[in-house]
Each structure stands twice: as C-alpha cells, then as structure tokens.
N, C-alpha and C. Protein backbone atom coordinates (compact mmCIF):
# COMPACT_ATOMS: atom_id res chain seq x y z
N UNK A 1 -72.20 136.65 10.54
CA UNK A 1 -71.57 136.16 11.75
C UNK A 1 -72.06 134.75 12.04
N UNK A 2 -71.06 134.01 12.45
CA UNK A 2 -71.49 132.43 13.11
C UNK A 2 -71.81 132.53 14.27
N UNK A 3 -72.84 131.63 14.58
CA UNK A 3 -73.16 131.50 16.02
C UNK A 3 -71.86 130.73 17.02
N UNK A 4 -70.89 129.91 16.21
CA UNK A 4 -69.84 129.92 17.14
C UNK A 4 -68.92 130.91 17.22
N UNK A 5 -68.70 131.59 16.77
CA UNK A 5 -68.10 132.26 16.99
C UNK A 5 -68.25 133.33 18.22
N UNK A 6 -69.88 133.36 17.97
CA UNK A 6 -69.91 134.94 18.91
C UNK A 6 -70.41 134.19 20.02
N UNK A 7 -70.82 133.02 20.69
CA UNK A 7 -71.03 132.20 21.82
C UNK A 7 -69.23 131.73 21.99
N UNK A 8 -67.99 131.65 21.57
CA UNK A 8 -66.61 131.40 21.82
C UNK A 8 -66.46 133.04 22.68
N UNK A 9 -66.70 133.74 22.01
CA UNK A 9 -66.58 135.35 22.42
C UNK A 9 -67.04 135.60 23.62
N UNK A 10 -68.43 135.55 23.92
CA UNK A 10 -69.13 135.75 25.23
C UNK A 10 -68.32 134.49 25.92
N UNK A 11 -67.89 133.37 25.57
CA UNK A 11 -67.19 132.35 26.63
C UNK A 11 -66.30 132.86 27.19
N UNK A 12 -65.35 133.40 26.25
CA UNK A 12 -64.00 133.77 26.35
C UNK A 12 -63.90 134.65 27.25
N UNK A 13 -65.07 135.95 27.19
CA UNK A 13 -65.11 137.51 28.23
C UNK A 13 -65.23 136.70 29.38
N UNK A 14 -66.50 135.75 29.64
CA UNK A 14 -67.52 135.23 31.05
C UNK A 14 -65.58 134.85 31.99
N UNK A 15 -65.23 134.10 31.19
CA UNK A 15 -64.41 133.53 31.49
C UNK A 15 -62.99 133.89 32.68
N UNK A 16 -62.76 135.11 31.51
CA UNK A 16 -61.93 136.02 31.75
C UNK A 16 -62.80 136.58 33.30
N UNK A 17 -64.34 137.47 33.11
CA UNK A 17 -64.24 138.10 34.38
C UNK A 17 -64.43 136.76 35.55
N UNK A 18 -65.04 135.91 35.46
CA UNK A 18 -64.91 134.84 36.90
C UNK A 18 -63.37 134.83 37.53
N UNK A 19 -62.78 135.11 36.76
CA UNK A 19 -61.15 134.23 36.94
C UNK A 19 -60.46 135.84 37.51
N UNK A 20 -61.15 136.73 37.18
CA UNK A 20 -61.05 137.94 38.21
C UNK A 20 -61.51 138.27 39.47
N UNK A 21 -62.68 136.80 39.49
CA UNK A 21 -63.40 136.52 41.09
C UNK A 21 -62.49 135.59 41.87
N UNK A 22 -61.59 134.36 41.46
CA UNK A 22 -61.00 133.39 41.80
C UNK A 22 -61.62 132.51 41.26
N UNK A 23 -62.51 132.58 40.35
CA UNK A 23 -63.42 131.36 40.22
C UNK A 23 -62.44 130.16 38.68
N UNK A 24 -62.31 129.08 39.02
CA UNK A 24 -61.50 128.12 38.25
C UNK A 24 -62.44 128.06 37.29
N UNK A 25 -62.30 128.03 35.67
CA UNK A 25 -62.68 128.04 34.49
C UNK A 25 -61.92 127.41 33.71
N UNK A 26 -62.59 126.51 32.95
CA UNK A 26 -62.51 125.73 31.99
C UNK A 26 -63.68 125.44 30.59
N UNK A 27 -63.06 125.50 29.83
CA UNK A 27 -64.06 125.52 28.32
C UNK A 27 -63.66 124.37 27.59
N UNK A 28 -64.80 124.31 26.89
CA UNK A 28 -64.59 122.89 26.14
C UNK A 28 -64.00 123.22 24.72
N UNK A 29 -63.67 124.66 24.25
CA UNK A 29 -62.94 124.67 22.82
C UNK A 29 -63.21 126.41 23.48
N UNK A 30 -61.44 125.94 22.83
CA UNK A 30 -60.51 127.49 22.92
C UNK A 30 -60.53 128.59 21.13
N UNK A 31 -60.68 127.85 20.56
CA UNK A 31 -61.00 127.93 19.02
C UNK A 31 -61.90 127.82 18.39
N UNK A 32 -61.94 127.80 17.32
CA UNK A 32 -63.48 127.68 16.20
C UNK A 32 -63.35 125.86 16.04
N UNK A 33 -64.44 125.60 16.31
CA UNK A 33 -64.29 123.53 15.81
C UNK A 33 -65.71 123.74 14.95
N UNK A 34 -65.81 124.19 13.96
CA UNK A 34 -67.03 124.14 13.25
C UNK A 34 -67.66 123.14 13.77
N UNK A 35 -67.16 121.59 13.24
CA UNK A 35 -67.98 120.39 13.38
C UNK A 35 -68.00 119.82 14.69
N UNK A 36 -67.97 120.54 15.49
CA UNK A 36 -67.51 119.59 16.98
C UNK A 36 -69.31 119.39 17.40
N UNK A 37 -68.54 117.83 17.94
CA UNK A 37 -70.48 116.94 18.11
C UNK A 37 -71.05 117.63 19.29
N UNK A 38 -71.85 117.37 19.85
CA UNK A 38 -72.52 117.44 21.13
C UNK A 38 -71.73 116.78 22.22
N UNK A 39 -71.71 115.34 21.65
CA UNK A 39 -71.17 114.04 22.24
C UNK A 39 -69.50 114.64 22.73
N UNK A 40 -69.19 114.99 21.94
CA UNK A 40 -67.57 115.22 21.91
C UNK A 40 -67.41 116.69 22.97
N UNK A 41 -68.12 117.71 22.83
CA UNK A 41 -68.47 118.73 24.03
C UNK A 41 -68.96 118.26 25.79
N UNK A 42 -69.57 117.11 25.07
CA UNK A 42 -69.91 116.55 26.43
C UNK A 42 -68.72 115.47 27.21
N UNK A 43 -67.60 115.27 26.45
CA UNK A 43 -66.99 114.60 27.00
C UNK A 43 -65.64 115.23 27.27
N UNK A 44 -65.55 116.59 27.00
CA UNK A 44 -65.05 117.26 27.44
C UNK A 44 -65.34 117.77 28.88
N UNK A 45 -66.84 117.84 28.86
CA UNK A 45 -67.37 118.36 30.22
C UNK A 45 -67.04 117.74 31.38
N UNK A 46 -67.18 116.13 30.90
CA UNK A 46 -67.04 115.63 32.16
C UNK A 46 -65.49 114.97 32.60
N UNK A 47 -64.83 115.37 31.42
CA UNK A 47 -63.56 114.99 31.89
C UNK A 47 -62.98 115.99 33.13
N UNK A 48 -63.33 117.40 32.88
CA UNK A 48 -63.24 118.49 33.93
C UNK A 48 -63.70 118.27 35.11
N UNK A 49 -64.59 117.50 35.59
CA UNK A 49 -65.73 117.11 36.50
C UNK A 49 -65.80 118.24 37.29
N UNK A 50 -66.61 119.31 36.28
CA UNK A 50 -66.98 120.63 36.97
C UNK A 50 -68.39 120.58 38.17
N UNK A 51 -68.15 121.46 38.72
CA UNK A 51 -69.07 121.73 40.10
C UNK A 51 -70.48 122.53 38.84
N UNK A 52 -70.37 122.87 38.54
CA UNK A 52 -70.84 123.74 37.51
C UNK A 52 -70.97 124.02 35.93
N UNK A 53 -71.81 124.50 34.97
CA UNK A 53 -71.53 123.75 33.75
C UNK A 53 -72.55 124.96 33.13
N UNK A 54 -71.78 125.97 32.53
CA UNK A 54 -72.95 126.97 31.66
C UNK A 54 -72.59 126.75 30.25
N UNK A 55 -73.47 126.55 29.38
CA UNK A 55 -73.57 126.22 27.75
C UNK A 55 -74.13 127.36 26.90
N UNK A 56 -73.41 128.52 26.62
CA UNK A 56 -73.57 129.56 25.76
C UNK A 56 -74.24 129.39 24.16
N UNK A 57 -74.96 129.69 24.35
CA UNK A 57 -75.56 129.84 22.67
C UNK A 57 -76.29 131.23 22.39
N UNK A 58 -76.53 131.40 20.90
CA UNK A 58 -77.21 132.81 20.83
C UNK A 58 -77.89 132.53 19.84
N UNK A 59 -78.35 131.15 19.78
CA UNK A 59 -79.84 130.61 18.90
C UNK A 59 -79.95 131.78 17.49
N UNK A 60 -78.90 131.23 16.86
CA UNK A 60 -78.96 131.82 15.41
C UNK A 60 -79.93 131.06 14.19
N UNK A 61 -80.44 129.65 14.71
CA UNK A 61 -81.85 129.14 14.22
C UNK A 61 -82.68 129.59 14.31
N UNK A 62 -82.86 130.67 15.10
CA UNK A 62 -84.03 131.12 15.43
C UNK A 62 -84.48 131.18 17.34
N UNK A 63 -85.83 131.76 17.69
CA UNK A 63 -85.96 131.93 18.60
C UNK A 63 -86.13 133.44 19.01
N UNK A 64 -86.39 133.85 20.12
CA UNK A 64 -86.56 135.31 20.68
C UNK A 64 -86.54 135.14 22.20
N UNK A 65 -85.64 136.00 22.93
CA UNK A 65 -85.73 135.74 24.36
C UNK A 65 -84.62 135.50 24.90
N UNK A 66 -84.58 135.15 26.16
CA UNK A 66 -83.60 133.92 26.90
C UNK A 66 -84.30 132.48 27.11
N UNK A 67 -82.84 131.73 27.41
CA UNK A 67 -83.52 130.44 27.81
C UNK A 67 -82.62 129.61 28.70
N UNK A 68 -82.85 129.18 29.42
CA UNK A 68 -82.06 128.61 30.79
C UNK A 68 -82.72 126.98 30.36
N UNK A 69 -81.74 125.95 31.19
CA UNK A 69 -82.28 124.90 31.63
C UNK A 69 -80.98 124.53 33.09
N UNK A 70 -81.76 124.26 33.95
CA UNK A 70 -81.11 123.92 35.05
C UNK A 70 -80.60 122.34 35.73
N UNK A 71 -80.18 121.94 36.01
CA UNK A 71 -80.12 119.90 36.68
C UNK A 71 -79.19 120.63 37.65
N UNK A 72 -80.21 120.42 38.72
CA UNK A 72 -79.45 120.03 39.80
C UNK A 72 -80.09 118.56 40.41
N UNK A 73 -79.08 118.11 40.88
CA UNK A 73 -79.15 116.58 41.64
C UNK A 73 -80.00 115.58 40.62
N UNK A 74 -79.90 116.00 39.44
CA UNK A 74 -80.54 115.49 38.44
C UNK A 74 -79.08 114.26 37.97
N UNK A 75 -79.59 113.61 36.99
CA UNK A 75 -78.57 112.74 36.68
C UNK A 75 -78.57 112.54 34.60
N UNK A 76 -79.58 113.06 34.23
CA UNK A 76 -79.48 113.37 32.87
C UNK A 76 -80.70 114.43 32.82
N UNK A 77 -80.27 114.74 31.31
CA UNK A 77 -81.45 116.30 30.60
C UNK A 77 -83.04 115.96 30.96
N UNK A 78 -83.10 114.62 30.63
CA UNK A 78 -84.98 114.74 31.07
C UNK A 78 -85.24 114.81 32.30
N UNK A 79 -84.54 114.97 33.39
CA UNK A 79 -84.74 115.29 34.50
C UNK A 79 -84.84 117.20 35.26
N UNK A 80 -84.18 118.19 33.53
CA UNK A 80 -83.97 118.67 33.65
C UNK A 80 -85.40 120.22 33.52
N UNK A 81 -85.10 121.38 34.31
CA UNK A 81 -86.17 122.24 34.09
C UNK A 81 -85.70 123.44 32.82
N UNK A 82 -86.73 123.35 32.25
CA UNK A 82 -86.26 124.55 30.85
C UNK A 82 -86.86 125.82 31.33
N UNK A 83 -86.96 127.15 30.93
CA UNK A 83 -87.40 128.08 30.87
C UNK A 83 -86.90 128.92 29.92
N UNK A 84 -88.08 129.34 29.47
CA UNK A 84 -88.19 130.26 28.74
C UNK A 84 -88.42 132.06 28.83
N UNK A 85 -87.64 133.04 28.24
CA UNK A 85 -88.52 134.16 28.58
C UNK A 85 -88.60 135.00 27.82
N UNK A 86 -89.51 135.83 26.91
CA UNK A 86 -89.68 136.65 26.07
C UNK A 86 -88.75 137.87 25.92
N UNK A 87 -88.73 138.27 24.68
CA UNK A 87 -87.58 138.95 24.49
C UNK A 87 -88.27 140.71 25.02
C-alpha cells in the first residue's frame, strides 16, 4: 500500500463526515498525484484561504505514534508547535 493513497482515503471519509456537520471542505488532490511537490500542495492551500488546514499522513518512512503540529496566529512553520505521542 502507498502512503498516498491511504492518507487520500482517510481525506476523502474526514471529508465526507464534516460536510455532514455543515462544515465547507476542500482538498488539495481529489486523485492519486504521485509526484505532487509540497510547494504545489501549498499553493493549493492558500488559494482556498481556509480558516483551517489539516495535513493527513500515515508516516510510511517510518515513525510510531501520532503527531500534530499546530500555527495559530503564527505566520510560517518555525513559528510552529510539534508534538509528538507514543504509539
């Protein structure tokens, strides 16, 4: 299994139940984009100019756990808080 694939999957469900709350949803790829950049995800993001912004992964490099990073009133990532938590 690809890690895009099964982070498109969990997008696709999250998606589906918000939009059963009223909540407006938008994704940055409806499909498989193997090669799609960072850069190019990110400029998807902000073309949406979402209130909000969750980035699904399921760390198929490796790793164990969850992992969050949060920005609020922040203005880029090094401003941002990571956490980590054991699996």
């Amino acid at each position: 299994m690809k890690e895009r694939k099964i982070s498109l999957d969990i997008a696709e469900r999250t998606k589906t139940k918000l939009e059963t709350l009223g909540i407006e949803v938008s994704l940055t790829r409806t499909a498989e984009e193997p090669n799609l950049p960072l850069s190019t995800a990110a400029e998807r993001v902000n073309a949406f100019s979402p209130d909000f912004v969750v980035s699904i992964h399921a760390n198929a490099g490796g790793g164990t756990g969850t992992e969050a990073c949060h920005t609020v009133g922040k203005v880029n990532s090094q401003d941002s808080e990571g956490r980590t938590s054991p699996k």
